[in-house]
Protein backbone atom coordinates (compact mmCIF):
# COMPACT_ATOMS: atom_id res chain seq x y z
CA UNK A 1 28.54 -4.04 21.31
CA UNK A 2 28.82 -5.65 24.95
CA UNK A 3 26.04 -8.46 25.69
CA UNK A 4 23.63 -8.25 28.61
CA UNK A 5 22.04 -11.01 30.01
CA UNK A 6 17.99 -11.57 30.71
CA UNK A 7 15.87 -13.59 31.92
CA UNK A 8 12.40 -14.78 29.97
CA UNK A 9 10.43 -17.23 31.64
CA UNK A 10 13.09 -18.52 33.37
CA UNK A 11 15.36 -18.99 30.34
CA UNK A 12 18.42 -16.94 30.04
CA UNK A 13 19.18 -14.82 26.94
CA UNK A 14 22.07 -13.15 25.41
CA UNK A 15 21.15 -9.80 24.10
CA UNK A 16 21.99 -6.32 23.02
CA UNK A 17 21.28 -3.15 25.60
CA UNK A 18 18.38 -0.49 23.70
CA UNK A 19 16.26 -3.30 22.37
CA UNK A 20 12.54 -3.72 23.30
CA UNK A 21 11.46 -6.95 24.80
CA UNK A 22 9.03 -7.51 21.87
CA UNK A 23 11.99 -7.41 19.04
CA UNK A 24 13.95 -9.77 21.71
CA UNK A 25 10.92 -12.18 22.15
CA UNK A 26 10.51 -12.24 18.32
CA UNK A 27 13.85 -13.06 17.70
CA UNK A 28 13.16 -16.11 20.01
CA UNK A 29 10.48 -17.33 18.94
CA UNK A 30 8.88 -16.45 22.12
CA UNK A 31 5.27 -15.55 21.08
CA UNK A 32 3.69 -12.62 22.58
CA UNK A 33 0.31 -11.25 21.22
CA UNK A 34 0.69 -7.35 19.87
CA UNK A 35 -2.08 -5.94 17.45
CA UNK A 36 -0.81 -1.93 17.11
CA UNK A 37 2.67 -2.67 17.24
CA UNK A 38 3.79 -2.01 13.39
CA UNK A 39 8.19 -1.63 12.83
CA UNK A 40 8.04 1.36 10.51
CA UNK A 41 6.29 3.74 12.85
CA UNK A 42 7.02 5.14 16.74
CA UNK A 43 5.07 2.54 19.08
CA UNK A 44 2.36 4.55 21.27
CA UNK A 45 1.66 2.02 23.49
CA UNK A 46 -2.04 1.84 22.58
CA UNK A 47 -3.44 -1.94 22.89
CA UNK A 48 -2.00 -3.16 25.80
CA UNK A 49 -2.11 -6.84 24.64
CA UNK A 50 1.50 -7.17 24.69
CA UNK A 51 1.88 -6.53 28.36
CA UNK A 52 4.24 -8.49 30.47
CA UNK A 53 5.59 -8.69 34.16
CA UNK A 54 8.94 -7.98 35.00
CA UNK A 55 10.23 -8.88 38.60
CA UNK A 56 10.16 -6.14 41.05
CA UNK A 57 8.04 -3.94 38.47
CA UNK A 58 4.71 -3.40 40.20
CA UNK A 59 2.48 -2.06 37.00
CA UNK A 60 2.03 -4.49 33.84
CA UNK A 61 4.71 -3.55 31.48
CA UNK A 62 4.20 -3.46 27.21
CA UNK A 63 6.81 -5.13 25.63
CA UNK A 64 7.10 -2.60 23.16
CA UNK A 65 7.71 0.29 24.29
CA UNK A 66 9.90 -1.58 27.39
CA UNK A 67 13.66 -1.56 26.53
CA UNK A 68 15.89 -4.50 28.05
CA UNK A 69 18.52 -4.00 30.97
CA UNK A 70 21.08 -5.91 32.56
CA UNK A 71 19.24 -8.69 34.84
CA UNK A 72 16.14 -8.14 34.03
CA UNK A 73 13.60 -11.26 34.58
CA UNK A 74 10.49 -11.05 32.19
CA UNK A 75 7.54 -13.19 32.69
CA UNK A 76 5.21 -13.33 29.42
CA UNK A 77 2.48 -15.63 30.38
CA UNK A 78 0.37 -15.79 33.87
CA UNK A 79 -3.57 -15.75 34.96
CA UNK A 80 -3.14 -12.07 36.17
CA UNK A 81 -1.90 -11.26 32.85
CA UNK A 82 -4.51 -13.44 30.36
CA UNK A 83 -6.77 -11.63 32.72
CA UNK A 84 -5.66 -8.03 32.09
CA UNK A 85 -5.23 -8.93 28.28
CA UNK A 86 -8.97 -10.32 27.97
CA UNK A 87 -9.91 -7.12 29.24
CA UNK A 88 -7.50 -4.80 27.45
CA UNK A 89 -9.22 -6.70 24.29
CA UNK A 90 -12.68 -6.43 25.74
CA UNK A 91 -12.27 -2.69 25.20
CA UNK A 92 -10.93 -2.88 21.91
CA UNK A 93 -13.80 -4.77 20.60
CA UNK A 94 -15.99 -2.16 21.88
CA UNK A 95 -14.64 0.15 19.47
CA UNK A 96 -14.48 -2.12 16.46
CA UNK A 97 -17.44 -3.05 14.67
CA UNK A 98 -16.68 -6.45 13.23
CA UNK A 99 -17.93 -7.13 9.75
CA UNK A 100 -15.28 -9.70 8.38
CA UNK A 101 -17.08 -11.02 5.05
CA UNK A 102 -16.28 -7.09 3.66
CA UNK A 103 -13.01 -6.57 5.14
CA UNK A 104 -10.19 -5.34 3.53
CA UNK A 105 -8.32 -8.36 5.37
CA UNK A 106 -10.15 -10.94 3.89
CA UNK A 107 -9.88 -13.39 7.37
CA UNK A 108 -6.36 -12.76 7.87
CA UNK A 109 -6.64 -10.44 10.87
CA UNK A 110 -4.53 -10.08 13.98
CA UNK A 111 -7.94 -9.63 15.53
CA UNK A 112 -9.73 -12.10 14.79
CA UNK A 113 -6.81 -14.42 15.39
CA UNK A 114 -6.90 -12.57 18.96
CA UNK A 115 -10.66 -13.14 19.59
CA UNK A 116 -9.84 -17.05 18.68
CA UNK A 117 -7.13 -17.03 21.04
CA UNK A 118 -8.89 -15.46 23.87
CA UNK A 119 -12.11 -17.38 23.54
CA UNK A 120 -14.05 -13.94 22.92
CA UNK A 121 -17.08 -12.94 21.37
CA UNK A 122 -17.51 -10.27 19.17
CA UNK A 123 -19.19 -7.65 19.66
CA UNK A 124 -21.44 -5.76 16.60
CA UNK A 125 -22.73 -2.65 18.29
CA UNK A 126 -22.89 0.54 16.20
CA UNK A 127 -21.97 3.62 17.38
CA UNK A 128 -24.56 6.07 15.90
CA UNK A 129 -21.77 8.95 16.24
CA UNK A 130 -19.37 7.09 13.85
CA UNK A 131 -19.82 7.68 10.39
CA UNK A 132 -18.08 6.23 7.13
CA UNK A 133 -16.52 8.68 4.41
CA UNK A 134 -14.48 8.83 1.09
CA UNK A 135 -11.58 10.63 0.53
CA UNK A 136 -10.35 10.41 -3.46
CA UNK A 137 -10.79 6.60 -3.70
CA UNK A 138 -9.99 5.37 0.33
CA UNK A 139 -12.73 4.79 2.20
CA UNK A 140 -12.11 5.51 6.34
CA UNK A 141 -15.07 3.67 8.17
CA UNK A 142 -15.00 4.92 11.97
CA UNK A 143 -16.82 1.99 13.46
CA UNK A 144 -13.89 -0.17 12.95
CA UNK A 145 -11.28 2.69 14.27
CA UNK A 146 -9.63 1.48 17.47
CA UNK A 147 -7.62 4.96 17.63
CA UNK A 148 -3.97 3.22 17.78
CA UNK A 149 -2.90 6.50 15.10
CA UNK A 150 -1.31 4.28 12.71
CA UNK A 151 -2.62 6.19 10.06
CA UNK A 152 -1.43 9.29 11.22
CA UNK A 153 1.66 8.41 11.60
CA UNK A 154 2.08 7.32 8.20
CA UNK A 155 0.20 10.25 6.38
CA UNK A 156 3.06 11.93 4.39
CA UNK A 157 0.68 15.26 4.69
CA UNK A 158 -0.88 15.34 7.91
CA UNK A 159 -4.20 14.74 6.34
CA UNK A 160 -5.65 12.84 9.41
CA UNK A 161 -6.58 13.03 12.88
CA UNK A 162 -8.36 11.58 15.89
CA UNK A 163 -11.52 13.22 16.64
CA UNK A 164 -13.34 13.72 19.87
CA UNK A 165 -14.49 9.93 20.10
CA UNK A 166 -10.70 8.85 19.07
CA UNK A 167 -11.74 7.68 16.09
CA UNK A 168 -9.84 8.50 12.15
CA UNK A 169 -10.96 11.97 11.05
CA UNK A 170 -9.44 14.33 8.20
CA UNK A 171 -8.50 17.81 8.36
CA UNK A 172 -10.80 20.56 7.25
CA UNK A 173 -7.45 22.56 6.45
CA UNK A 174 -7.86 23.02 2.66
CA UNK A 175 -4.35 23.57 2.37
CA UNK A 176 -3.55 20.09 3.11
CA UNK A 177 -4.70 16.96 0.94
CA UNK A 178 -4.95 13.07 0.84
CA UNK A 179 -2.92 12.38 -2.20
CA UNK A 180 -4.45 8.28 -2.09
CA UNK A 181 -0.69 6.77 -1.20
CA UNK A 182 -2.28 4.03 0.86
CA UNK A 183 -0.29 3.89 3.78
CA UNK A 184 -2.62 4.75 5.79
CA UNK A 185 -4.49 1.02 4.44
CA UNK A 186 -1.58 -1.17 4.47
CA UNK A 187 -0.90 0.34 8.49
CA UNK A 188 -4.58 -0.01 9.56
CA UNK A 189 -4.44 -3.11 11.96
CA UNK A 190 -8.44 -3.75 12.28
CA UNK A 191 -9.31 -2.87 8.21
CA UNK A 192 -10.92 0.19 9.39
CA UNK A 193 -9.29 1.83 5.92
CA UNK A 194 -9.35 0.31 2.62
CA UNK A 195 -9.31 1.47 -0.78
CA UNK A 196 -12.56 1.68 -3.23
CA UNK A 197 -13.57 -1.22 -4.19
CA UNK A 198 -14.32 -2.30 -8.29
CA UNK A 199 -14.27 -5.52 -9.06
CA UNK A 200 -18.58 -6.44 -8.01
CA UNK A 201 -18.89 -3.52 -11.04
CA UNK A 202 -16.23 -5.64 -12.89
CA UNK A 203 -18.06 -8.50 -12.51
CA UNK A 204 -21.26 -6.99 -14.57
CA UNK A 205 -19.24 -5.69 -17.38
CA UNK A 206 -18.39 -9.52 -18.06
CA UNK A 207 -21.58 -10.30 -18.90
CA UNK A 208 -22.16 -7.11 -21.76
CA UNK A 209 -21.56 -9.54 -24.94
CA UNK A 210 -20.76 -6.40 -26.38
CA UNK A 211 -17.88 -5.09 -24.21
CA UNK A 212 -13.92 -6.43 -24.94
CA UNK A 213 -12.14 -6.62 -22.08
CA UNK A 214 -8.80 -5.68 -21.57
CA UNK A 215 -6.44 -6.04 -18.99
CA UNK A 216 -2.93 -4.73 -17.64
CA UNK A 217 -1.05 -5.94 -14.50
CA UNK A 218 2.01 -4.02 -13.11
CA UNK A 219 5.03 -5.96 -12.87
CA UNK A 220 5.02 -5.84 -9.24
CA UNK A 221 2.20 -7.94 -9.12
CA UNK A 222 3.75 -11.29 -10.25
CA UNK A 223 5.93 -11.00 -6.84
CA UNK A 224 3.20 -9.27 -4.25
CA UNK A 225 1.05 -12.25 -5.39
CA UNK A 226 3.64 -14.79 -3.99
CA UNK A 227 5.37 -17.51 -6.81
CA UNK A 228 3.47 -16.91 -10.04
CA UNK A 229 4.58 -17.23 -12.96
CA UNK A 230 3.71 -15.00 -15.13
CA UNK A 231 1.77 -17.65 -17.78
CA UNK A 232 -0.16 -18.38 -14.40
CA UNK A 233 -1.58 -14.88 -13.90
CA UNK A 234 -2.56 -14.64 -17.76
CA UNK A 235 -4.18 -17.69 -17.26
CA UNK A 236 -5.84 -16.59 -14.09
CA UNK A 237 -6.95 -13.56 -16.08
CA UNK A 238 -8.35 -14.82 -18.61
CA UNK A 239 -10.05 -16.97 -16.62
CA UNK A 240 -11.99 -14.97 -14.94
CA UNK A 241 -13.13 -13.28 -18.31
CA UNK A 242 -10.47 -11.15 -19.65
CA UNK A 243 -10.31 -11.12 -23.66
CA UNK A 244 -7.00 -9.40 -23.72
CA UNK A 245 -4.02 -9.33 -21.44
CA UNK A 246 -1.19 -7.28 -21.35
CA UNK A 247 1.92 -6.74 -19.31
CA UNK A 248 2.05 -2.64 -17.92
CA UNK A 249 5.97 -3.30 -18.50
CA UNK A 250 5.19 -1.91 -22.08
CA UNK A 251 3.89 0.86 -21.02
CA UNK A 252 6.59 1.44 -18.62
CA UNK A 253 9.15 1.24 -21.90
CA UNK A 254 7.90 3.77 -23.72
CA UNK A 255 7.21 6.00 -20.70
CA UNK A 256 11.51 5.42 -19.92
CA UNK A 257 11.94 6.50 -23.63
CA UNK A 258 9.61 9.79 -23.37
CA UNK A 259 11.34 10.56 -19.89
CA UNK A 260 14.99 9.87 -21.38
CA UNK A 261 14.24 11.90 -24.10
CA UNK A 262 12.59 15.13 -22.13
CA UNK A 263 15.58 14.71 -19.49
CA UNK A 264 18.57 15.24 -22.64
CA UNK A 265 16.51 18.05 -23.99
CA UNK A 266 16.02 20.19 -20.23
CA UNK A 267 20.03 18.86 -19.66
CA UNK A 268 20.86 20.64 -23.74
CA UNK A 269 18.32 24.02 -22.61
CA UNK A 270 19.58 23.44 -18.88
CA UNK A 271 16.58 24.46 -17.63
CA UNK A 272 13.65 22.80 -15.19
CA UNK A 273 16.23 20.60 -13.57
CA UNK A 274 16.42 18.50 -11.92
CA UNK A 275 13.38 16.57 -13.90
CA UNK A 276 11.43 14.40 -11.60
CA UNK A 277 9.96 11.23 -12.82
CA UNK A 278 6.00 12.09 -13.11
CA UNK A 279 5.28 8.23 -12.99
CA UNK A 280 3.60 7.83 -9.43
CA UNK A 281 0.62 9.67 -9.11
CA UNK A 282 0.72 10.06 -5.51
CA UNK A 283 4.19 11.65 -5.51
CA UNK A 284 2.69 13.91 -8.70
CA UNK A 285 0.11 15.01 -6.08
CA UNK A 286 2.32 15.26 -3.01
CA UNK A 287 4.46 18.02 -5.16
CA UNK A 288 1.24 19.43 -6.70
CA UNK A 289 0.12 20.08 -2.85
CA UNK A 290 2.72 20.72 -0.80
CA UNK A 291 5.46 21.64 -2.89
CA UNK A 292 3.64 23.39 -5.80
CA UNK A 293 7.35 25.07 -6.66
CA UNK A 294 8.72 22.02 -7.64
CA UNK A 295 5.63 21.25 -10.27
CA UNK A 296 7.88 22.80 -13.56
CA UNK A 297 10.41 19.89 -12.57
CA UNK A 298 8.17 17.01 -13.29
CA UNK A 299 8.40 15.75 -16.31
CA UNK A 300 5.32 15.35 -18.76
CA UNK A 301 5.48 11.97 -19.69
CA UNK A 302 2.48 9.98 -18.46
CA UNK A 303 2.87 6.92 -16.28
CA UNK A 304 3.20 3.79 -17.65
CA UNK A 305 -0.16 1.87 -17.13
CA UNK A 306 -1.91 5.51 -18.59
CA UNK A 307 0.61 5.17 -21.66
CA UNK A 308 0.12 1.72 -22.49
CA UNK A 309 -4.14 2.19 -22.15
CA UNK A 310 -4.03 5.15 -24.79
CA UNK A 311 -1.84 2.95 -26.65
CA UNK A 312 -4.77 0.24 -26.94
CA UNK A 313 -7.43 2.57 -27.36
CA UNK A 314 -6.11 4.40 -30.15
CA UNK A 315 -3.51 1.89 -31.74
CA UNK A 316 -4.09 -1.39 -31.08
CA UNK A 317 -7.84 -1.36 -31.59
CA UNK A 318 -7.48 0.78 -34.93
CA UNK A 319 -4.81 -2.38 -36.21
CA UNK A 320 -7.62 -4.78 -35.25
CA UNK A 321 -10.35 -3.06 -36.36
CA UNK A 322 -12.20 -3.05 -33.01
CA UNK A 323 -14.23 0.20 -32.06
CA UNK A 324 -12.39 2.01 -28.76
CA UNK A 325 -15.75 2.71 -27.58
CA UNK A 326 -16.50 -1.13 -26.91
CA UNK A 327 -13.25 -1.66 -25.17
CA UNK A 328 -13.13 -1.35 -21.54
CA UNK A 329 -9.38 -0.88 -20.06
CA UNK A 330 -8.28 -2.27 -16.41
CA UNK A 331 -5.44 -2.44 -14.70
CA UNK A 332 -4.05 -4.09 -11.93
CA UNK A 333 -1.96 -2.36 -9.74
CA UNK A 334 -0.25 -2.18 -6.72
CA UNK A 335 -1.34 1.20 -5.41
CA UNK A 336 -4.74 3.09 -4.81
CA UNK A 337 -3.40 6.11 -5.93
CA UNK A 338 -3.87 4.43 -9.56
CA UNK A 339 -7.74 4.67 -9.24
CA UNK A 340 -7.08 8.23 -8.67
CA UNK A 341 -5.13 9.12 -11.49
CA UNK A 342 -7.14 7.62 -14.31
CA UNK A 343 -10.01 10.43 -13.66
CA UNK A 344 -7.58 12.96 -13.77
CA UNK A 345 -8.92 15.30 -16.40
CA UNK A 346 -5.49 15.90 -18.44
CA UNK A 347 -5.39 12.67 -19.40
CA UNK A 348 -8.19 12.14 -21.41
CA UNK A 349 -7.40 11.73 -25.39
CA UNK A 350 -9.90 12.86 -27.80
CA UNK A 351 -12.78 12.99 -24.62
CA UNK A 352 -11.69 9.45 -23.38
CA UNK A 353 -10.13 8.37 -20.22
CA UNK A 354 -7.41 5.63 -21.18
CA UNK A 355 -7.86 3.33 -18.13
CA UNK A 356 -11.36 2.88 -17.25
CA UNK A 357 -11.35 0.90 -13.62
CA UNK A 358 -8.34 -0.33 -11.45
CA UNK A 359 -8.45 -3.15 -9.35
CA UNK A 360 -5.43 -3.23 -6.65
CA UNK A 361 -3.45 -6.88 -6.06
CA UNK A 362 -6.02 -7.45 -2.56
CA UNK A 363 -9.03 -7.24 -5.16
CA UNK A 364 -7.48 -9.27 -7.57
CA UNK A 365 -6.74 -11.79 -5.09
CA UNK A 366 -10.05 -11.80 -3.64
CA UNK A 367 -11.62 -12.12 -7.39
CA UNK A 368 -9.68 -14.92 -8.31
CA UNK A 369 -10.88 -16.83 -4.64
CA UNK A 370 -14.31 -15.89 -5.49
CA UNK A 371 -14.31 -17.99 -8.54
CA UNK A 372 -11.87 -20.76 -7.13
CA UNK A 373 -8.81 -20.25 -9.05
């Protein structure tokens, strides 16, 4: 592809024609302050801090939505444009009530490192209009809701909205659900989304003498938690006031062996094919709601962290003697939708849910810097 030729604060770049000049500046190193701005979704040009000038332009420009042509000269820093970007944040902060000790961000915000940068205050008015409300186990507070859309964007089916105040809202459709993927959290610039939180009730069980808890971590979690090893985590775990650890990747064995085994006997019968893995609950509930034909081609094998806590409530505590009833079951996972599943009903054995509580990797984190390991 043929190279055109730019300007950025008087500094002449090399680039190719279609890009924006916010994936050219931050290929550059060339800093330029963005807070809706996410790469898997269609910008919509909401925040306005990423404006810019470009010569012989007359409006402020947003580097995001702004493609690059031949010649152009871009100019990413001036008073006119702190100016408009102080203000462009004023209103933001109007919208967003700021309570960072329970955020899901835990201090590592793109707006509060904006407010630092822009020598603001913030501002803790509540808006008696906005309200807070739980849908399966996410939590959507509207008095942090900026209205960028993130969320809506993300929402695999169509389960939110902006209301009249451009703030998060669901639909009242009843033919659509929230099937607790979390994308709509991990999009959320400002933490106005996050996912039920368990580990303060976590925190009381440890001190029942007479509970044993147990613990399971998805594999995943080694890597989202940055270079652990895995004696590390246990350690952590433990720590904190686990009795038992064990690894989910058990679970996920026996759950390939049940899956392997139900695929070759639909492939002898040829029937219910093709068989679709039933181990993520929130695709189980996608198919359940908006594809409810597709339901006979999911296969019946629980998923991994629900086979490996039936495993310890009715094998491993019958080999050591211990009473199910005392044991208490968590597991850490990567994915809200896991606090879903485990009050699913169908899953229960003999009356008994076989995970009891699920903390996701941000609580985890956030328990183990609570008690300084």
């Amino acid at each position: 592809m043929d190279k055109i030729s730019i300007k950025i604060n008087d500094k002449t770049y090399l680039t190719e024609q279609g890009k924006s000049i916010l994936e050219i500046a931050s290929e550059n190193g060339i800093e330029i302050p963005s807070l809706c701005f996410h790469p898997d979704i269609e910008t919509k040009q909401h925040c306005g801090m990423c404006i810019i000038r470009v010569n012989g332009e007359k409006k402020f420009k947003r580097t995001c939505t702004t493609t690059v042509k031949d010649g152009m000269e871009i100019i990413t820093e001036s008073k006119e444009i702190i100016k408009e970007r102080r203000k462009n944040l004023e209103n933001i902060l109007e919208k967003h009530l700021l309570e960072c000790d329970d955020c899901v961000w835990f201090g590592h915000c793109q707006l509060l490192d904006l407010i630092n940068r822009f020598g603001m205050k913030p501002i803790a008015k509540k808006n008696k209009k906005n309200q807070v409300f739980q849908v399966g186990k996410i939590v959507f507070d509207q008095t942090k809701c900026i209205g960028c859309g993130n969320c809506l964007d993300v929402c695999p089916t169509n389960f939110l909205n902006l209301n009249e105040q451009n703030k998060i809202d669901y639909s009242t459709d009843k033919k659509i659900d929230c099937i607790n993927c979390g994308q709509c959290v991990l999009h959320c610039p400002v933490g106005a989304i996050e996912g039920v939180g368990e580990f303060e009730e976590l925190e009381k069980v440890f001190k029942d003498k007479n509970k044993i808890t147990i613990v399971q971590f998805a594999p995943s979690i080694r890597t989202s938690m940055g270079k652990i090893t895995t004696n590390q985590l246990v350690s952590g775990l433990k720590k904190i006031g686990f009795d038992y650890v064990f690894d989910t990747a058990l679970g996920a064995d026996f759950t390939t062996m049940e899956e392997a085994d139900e695929l070759i006997e639909r492939l002898s019968k040829n029937e219910r094919l093709p068989a679709m893995s039933s181990c993520c609950p929130a695709w189980v509930k996608l198919v359940e709601v908006n594809y409810p034909e597709f339901i006979p081609n999911l296969c019946t094998s629980r998923s991994p962290q629900i086979m490996l806590g039936g495993i310890i409530k009715n094998y491993w505590s019958v080999k050591y003697n211990i009473n199910s009833k005392d044991i208490l079951v968590v597991s850490i996972m990567p994915c809200i939708a896991k606090k879903f599943e485990i009050k699913r009903e169908e899953l229960k054995i003999k009356g008994d849910y076989p995970v009891d509580m699920v903390l996701t990797t941000r609580e985890l984190i956030r328990l183990f810097k609570k008690n300084w390991i």
